[in-house]
C-alpha atoms as a PDB file:
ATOM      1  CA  UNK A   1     109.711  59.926 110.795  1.00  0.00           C
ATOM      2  CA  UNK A   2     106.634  57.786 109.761  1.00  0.00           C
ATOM      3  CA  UNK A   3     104.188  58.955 107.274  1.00  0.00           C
ATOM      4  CA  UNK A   4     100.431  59.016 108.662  1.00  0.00           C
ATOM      5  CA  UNK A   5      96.850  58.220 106.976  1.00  0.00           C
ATOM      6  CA  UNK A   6      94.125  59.288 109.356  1.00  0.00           C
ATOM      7  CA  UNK A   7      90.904  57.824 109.094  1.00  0.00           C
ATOM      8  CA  UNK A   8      87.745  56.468 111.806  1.00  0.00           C
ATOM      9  CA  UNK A   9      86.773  60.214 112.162  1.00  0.00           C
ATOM     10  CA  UNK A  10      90.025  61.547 112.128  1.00  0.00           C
ATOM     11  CA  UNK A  11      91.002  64.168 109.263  1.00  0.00           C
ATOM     12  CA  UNK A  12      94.281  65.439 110.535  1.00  0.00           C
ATOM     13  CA  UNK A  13      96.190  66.418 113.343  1.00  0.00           C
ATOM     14  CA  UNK A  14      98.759  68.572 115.017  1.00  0.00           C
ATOM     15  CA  UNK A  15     101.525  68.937 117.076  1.00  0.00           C
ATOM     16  CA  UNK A  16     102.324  66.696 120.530  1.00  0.00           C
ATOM     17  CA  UNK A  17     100.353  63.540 121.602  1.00  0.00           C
ATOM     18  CA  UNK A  18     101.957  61.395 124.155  1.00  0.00           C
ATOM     19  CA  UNK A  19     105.707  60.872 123.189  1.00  0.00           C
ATOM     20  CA  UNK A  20     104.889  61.518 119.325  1.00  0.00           C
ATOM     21  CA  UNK A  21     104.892  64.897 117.164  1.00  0.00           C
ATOM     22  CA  UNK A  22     101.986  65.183 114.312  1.00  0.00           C
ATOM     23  CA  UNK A  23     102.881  67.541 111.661  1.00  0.00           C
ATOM     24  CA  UNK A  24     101.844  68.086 107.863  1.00  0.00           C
ATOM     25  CA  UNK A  25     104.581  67.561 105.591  1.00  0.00           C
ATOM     26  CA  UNK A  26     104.676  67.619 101.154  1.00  0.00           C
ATOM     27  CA  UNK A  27     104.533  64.293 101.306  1.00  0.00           C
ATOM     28  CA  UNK A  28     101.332  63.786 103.424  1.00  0.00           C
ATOM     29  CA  UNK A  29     100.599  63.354 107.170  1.00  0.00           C
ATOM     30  CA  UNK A  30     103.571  63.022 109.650  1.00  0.00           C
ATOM     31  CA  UNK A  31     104.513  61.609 112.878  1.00  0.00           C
ATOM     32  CA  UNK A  32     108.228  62.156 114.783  1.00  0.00           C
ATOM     33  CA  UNK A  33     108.924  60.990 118.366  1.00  0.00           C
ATOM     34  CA  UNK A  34     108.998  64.368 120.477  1.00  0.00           C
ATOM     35  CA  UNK A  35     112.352  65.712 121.099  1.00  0.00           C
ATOM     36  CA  UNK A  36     113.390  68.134 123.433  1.00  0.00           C
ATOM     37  CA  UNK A  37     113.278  71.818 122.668  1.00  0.00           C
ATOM     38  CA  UNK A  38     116.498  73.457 121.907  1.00  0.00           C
ATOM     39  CA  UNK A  39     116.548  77.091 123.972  1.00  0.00           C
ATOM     40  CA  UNK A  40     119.615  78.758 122.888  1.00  0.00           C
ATOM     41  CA  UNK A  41     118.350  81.972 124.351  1.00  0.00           C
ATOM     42  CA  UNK A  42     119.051  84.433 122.124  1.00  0.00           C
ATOM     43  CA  UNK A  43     118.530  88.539 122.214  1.00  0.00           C
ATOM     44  CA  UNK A  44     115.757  88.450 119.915  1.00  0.00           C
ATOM     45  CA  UNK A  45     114.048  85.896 121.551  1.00  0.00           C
ATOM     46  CA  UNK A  46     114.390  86.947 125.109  1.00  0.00           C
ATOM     47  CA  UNK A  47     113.711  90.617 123.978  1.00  0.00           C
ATOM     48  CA  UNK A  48     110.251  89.003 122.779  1.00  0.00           C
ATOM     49  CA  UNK A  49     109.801  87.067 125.398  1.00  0.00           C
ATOM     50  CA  UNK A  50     109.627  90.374 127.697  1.00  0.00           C
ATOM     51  CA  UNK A  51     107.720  92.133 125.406  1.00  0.00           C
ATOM     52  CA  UNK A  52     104.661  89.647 125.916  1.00  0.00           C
ATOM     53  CA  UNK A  53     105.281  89.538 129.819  1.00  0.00           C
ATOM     54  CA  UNK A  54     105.505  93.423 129.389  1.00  0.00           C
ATOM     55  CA  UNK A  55     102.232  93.491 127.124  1.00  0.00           C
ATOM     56  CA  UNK A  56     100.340  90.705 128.980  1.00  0.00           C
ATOM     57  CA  UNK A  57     100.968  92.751 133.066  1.00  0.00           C
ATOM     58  CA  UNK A  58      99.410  96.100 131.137  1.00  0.00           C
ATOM     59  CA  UNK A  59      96.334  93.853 129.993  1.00  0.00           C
ATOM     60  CA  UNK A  60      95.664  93.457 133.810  1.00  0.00           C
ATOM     61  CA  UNK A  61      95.925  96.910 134.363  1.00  0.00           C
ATOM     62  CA  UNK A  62      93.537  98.153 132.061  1.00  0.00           C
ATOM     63  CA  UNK A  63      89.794  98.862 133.058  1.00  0.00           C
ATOM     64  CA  UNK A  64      86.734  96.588 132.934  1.00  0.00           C
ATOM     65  CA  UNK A  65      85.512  99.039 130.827  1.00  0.00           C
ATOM     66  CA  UNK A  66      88.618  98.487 128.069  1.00  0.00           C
ATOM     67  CA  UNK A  67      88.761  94.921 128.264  1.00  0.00           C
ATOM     68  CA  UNK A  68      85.487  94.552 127.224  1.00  0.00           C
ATOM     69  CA  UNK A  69      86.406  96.863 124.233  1.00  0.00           C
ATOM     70  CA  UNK A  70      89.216  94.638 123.641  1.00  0.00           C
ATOM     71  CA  UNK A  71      87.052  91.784 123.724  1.00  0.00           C
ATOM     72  CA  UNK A  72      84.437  92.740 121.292  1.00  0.00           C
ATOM     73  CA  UNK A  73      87.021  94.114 119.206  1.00  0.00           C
ATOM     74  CA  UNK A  74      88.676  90.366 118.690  1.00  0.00           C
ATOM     75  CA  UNK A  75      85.572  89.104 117.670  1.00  0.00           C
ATOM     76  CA  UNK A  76      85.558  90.896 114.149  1.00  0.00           C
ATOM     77  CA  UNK A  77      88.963  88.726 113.704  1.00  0.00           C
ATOM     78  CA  UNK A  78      89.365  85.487 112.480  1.00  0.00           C
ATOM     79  CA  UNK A  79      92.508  83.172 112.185  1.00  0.00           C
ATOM     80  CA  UNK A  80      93.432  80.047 110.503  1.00  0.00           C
ATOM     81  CA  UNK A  81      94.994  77.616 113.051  1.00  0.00           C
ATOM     82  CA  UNK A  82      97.807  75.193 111.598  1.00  0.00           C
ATOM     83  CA  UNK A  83      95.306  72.320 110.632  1.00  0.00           C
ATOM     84  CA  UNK A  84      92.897  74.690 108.746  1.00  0.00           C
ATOM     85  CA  UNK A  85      90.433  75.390 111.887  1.00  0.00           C
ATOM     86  CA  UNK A  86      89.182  78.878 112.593  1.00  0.00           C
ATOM     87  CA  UNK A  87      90.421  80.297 115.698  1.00  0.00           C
ATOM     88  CA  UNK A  88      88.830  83.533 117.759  1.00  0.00           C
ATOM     89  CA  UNK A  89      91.176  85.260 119.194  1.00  0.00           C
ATOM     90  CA  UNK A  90      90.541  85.929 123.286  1.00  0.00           C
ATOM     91  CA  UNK A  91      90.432  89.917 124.561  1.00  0.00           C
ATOM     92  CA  UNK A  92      94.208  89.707 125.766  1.00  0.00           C
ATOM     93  CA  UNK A  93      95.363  87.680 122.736  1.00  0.00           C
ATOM     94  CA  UNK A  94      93.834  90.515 120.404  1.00  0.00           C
ATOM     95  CA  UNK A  95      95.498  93.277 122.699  1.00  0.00           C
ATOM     96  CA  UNK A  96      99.294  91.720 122.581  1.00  0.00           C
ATOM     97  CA  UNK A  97      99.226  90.721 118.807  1.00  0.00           C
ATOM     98  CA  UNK A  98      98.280  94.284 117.739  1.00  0.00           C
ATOM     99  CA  UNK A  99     100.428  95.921 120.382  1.00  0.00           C
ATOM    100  CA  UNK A 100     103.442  93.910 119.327  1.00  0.00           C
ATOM    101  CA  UNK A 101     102.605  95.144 115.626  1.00  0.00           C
ATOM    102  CA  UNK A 102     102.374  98.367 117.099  1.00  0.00           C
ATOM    103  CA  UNK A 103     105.460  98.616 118.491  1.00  0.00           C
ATOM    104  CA  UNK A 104     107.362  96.846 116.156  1.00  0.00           C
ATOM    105  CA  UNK A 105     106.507  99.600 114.048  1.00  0.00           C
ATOM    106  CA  UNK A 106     106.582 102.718 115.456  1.00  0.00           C
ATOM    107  CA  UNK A 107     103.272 103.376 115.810  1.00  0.00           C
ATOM    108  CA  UNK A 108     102.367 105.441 118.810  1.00  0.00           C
ATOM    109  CA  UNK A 109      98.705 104.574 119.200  1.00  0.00           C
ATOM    110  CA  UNK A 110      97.525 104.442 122.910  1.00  0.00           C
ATOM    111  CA  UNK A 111      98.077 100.490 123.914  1.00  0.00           C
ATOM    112  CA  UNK A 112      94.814 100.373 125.258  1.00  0.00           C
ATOM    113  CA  UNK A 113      92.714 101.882 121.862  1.00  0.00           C
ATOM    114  CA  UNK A 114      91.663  98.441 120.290  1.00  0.00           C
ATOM    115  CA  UNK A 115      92.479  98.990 116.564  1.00  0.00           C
ATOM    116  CA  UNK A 116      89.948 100.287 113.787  1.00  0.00           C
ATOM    117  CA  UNK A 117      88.973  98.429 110.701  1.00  0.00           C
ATOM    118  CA  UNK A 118      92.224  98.568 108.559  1.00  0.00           C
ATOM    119  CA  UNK A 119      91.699  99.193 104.503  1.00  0.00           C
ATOM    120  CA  UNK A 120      93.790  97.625 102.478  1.00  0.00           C
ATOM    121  CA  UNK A 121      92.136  98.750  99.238  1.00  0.00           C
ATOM    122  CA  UNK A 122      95.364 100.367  97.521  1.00  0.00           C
ATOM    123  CA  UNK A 123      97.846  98.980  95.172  1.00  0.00           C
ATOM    124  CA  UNK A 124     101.119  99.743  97.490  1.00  0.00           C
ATOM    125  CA  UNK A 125     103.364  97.685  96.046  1.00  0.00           C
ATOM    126  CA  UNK A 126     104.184  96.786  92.081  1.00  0.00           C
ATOM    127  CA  UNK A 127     104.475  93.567  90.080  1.00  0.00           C
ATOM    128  CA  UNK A 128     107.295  90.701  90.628  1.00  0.00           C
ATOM    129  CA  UNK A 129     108.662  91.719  87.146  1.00  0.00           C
ATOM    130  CA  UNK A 130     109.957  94.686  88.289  1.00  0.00           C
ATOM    131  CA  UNK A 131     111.537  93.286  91.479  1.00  0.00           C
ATOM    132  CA  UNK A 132     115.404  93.384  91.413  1.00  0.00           C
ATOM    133  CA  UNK A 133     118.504  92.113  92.651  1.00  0.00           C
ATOM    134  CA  UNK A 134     121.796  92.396  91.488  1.00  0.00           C
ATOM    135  CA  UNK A 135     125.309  91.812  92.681  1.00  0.00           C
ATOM    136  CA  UNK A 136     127.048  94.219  90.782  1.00  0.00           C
ATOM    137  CA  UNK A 137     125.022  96.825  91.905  1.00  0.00           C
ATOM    138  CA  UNK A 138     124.839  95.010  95.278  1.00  0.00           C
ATOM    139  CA  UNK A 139     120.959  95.826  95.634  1.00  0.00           C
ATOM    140  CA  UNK A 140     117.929  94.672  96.434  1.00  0.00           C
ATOM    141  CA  UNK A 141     115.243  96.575  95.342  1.00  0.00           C
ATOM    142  CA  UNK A 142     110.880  96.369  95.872  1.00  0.00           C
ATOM    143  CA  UNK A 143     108.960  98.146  93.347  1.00  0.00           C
ATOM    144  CA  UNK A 144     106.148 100.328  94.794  1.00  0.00           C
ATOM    145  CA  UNK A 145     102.493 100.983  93.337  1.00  0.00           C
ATOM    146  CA  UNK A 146     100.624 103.734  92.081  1.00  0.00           C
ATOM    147  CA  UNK A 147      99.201 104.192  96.012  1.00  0.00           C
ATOM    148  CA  UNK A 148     102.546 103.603  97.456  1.00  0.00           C
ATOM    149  CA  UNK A 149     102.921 106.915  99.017  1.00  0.00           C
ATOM    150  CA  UNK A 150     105.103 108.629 101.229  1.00  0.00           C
ATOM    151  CA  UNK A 151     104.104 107.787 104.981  1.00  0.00           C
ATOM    152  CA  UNK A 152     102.447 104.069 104.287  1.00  0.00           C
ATOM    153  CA  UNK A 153     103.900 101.467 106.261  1.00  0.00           C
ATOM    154  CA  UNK A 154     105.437  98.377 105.016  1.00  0.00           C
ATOM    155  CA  UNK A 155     106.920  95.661 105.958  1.00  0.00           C
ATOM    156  CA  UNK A 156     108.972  92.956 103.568  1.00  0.00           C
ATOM    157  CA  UNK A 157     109.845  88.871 104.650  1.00  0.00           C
ATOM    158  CA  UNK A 158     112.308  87.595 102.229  1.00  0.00           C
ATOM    159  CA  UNK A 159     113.688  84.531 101.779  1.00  0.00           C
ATOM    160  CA  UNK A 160     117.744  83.376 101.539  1.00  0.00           C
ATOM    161  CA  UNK A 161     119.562  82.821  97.848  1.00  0.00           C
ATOM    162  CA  UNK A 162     117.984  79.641  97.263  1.00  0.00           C
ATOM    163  CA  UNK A 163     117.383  77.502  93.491  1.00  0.00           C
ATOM    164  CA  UNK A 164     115.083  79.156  91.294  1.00  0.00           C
ATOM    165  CA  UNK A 165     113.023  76.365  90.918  1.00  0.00           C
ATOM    166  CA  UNK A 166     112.191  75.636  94.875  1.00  0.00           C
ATOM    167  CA  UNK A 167     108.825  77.158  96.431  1.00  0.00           C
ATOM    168  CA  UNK A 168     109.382  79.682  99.228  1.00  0.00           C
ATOM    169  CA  UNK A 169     106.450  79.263 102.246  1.00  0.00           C
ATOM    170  CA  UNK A 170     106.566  80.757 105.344  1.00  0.00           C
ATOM    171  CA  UNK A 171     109.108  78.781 107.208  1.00  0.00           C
ATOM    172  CA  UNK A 172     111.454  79.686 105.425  1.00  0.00           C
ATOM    173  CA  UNK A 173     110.831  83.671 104.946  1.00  0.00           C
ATOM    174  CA  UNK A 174     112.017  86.441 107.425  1.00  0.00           C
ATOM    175  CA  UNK A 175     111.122  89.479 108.247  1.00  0.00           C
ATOM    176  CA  UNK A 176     113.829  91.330 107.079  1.00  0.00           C
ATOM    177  CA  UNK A 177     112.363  95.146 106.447  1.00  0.00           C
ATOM    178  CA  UNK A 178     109.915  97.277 108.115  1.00  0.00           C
ATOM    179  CA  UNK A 179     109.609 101.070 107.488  1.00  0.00           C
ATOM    180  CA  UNK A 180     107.576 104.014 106.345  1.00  0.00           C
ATOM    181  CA  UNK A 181     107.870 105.173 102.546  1.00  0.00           C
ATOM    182  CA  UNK A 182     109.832 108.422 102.227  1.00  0.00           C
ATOM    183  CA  UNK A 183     109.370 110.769  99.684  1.00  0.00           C
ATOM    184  CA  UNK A 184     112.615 109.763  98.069  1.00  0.00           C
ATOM    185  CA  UNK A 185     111.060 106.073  97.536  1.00  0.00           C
ATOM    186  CA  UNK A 186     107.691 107.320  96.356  1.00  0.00           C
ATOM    187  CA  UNK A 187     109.640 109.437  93.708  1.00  0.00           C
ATOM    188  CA  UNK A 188     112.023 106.527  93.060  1.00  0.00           C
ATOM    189  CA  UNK A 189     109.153 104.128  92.679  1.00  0.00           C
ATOM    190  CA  UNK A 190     110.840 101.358  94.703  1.00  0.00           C
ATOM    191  CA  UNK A 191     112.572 101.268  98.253  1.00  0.00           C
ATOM    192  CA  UNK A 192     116.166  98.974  99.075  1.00  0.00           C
ATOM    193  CA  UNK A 193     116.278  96.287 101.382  1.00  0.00           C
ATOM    194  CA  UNK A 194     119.845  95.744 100.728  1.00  0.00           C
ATOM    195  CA  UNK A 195     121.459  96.458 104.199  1.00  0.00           C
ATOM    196  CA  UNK A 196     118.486  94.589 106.056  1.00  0.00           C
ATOM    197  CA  UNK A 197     118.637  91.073 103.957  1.00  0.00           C
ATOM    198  CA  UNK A 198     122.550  91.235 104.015  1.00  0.00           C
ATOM    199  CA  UNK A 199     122.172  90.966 108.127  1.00  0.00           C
ATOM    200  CA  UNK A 200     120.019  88.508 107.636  1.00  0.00           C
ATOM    201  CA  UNK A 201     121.641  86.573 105.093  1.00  0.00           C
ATOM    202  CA  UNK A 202     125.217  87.666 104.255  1.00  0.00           C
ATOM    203  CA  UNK A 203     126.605  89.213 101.202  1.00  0.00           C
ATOM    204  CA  UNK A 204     124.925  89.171  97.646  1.00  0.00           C
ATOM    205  CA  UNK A 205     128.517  88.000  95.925  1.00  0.00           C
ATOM    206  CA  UNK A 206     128.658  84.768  94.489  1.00  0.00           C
ATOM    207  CA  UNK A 207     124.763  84.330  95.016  1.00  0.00           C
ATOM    208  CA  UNK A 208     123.846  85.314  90.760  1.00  0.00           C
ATOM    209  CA  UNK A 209     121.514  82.981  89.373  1.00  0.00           C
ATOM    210  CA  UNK A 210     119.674  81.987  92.562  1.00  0.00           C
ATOM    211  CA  UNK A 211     116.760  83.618  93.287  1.00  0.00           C
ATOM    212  CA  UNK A 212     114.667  85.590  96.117  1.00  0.00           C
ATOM    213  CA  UNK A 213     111.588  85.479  97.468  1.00  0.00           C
ATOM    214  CA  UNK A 214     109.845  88.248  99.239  1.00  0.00           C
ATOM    215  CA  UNK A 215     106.466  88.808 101.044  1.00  0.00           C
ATOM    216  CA  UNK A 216     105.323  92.422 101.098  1.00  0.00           C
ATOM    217  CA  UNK A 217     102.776  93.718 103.451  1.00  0.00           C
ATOM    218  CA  UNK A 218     101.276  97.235 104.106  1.00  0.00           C
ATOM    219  CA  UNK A 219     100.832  97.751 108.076  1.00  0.00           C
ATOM    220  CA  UNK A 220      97.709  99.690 109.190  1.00  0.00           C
ATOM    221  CA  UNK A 221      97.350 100.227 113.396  1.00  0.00           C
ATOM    222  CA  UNK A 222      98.123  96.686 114.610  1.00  0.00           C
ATOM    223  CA  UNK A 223      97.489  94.922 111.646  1.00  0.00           C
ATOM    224  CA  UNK A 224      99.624  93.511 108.428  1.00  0.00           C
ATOM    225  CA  UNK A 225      97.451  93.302 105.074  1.00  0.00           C
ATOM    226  CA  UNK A 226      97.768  90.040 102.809  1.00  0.00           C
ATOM    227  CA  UNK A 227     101.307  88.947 101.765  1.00  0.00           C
ATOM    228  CA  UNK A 228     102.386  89.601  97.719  1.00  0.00           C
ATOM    229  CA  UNK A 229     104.717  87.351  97.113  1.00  0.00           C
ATOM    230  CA  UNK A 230     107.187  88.487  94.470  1.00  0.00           C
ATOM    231  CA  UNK A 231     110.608  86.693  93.307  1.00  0.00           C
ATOM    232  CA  UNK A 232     113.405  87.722  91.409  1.00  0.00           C
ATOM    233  CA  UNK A 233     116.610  85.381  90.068  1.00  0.00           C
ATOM    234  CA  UNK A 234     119.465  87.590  91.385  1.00  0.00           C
ATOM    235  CA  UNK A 235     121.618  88.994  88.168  1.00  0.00           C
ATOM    236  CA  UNK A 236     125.494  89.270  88.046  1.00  0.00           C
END
């Protein structure tokens, strides 16, 4: 893999050109020669593959009338694009995101009800010092906020045992827990993801003194609020 500096106009860029891969690494600009795709085929994937055919055939049959809804709706949102650059999401793209989020979480809005303005005002979840795990008590466990109340929906990405000092980002976090707070939690003041990040990642034993990384996130129709990142060093 050959490292990259860009210049005559050119800041950065990525993914395929020709027979070559452009990617941003730590160390700078990168370029690979472009392999071929492993496709190993697996439930989850195929399971999301025909949820977007699924989603995408119900975008045709909606009405003129709730496309354009659709449409005007995905102009209020604005994404980041891997190199930075802002990217407006089309009508249809905006419908199978949120519809995804929807279903992947239970929520029973009408697919073709473009989402409201989600508020992510409230302190749902609490501070990384209070975020546990322990083999002994073979638990994982997320501290909630003052506002995290029975009925919000969250959703947690966590990361495998890894060194204390290495930086989790986003490749390598999973989504490992998604739920709605139950009364028990809110009067607990935390909620386990113990049985989720063990089928993720296997068994807490023999993992004490490595840590985890988690990315919290309340979910509001269709949409996921900004990640807090907490980490804890697993105890004995």
């Amino acid at each position: 893999m050959a490292k990259v500096i860009y210049g005559g106009g050119v800041a950065g860029i990525q993914g395929k050109v020709g027979g070559s891969v452009h990617s941003r690494t730590r160390g700078g600009p990168a370029m690979r020669n472009k392999a071929k795709p492993n496709n190993p085929a697996t439930p989850a994937q195929m399971a999301q593959r025909a949820q977007l055919s699924r989603l995408s055939q119900a975008w045709r049959a909606l009405t003129e009338e709730q496309r354009t809804a659709w449409t005007k709706s995905a102009e209020t949102i604005v994404t980041k694009g891997v190199c930075g650059n802002i990217i407006n999401l089309t009508g249809h793209q905006h419908y199978v995101r949120v519809n995804s989020l929807r279903e992947s979480n239970g929520d029973a809005t009408a697919a073709g009800t473009p989402p409201g303005m989600a508020d992510f005002d409230g302190q749902v979840f609490g501070t990384t010092d209070d975020f546990t795990a322990s083999v002994s008590g073979d638990a994982i466990s997320v501290p909630l906020g003052d506002d995290g109340v029975e009925g919000i929906k969250v959703a947690v990405w966590a990361t495998a045992p890894r060194s204390p000092g290495k930086a989790a980002y986003k490749g390598v976090m999973r989504k490992t827990y998604e739920g709605a707070i139950t009364a028990d939690q809110e009067t607990a003041g935390s909620f386990e993801i113990t049985a989720e990040w063990k089928e993720k990642f296997g068994a807490l034993t023999g993992t004490a003194g490595k840590a985890i990384t988690i990315g919290c996130r309340e979910y509001q129709d269709g949409e996921y609020s900004v990640s807090e990142i907490m980490k804890t060093v697993i105890t004995a």
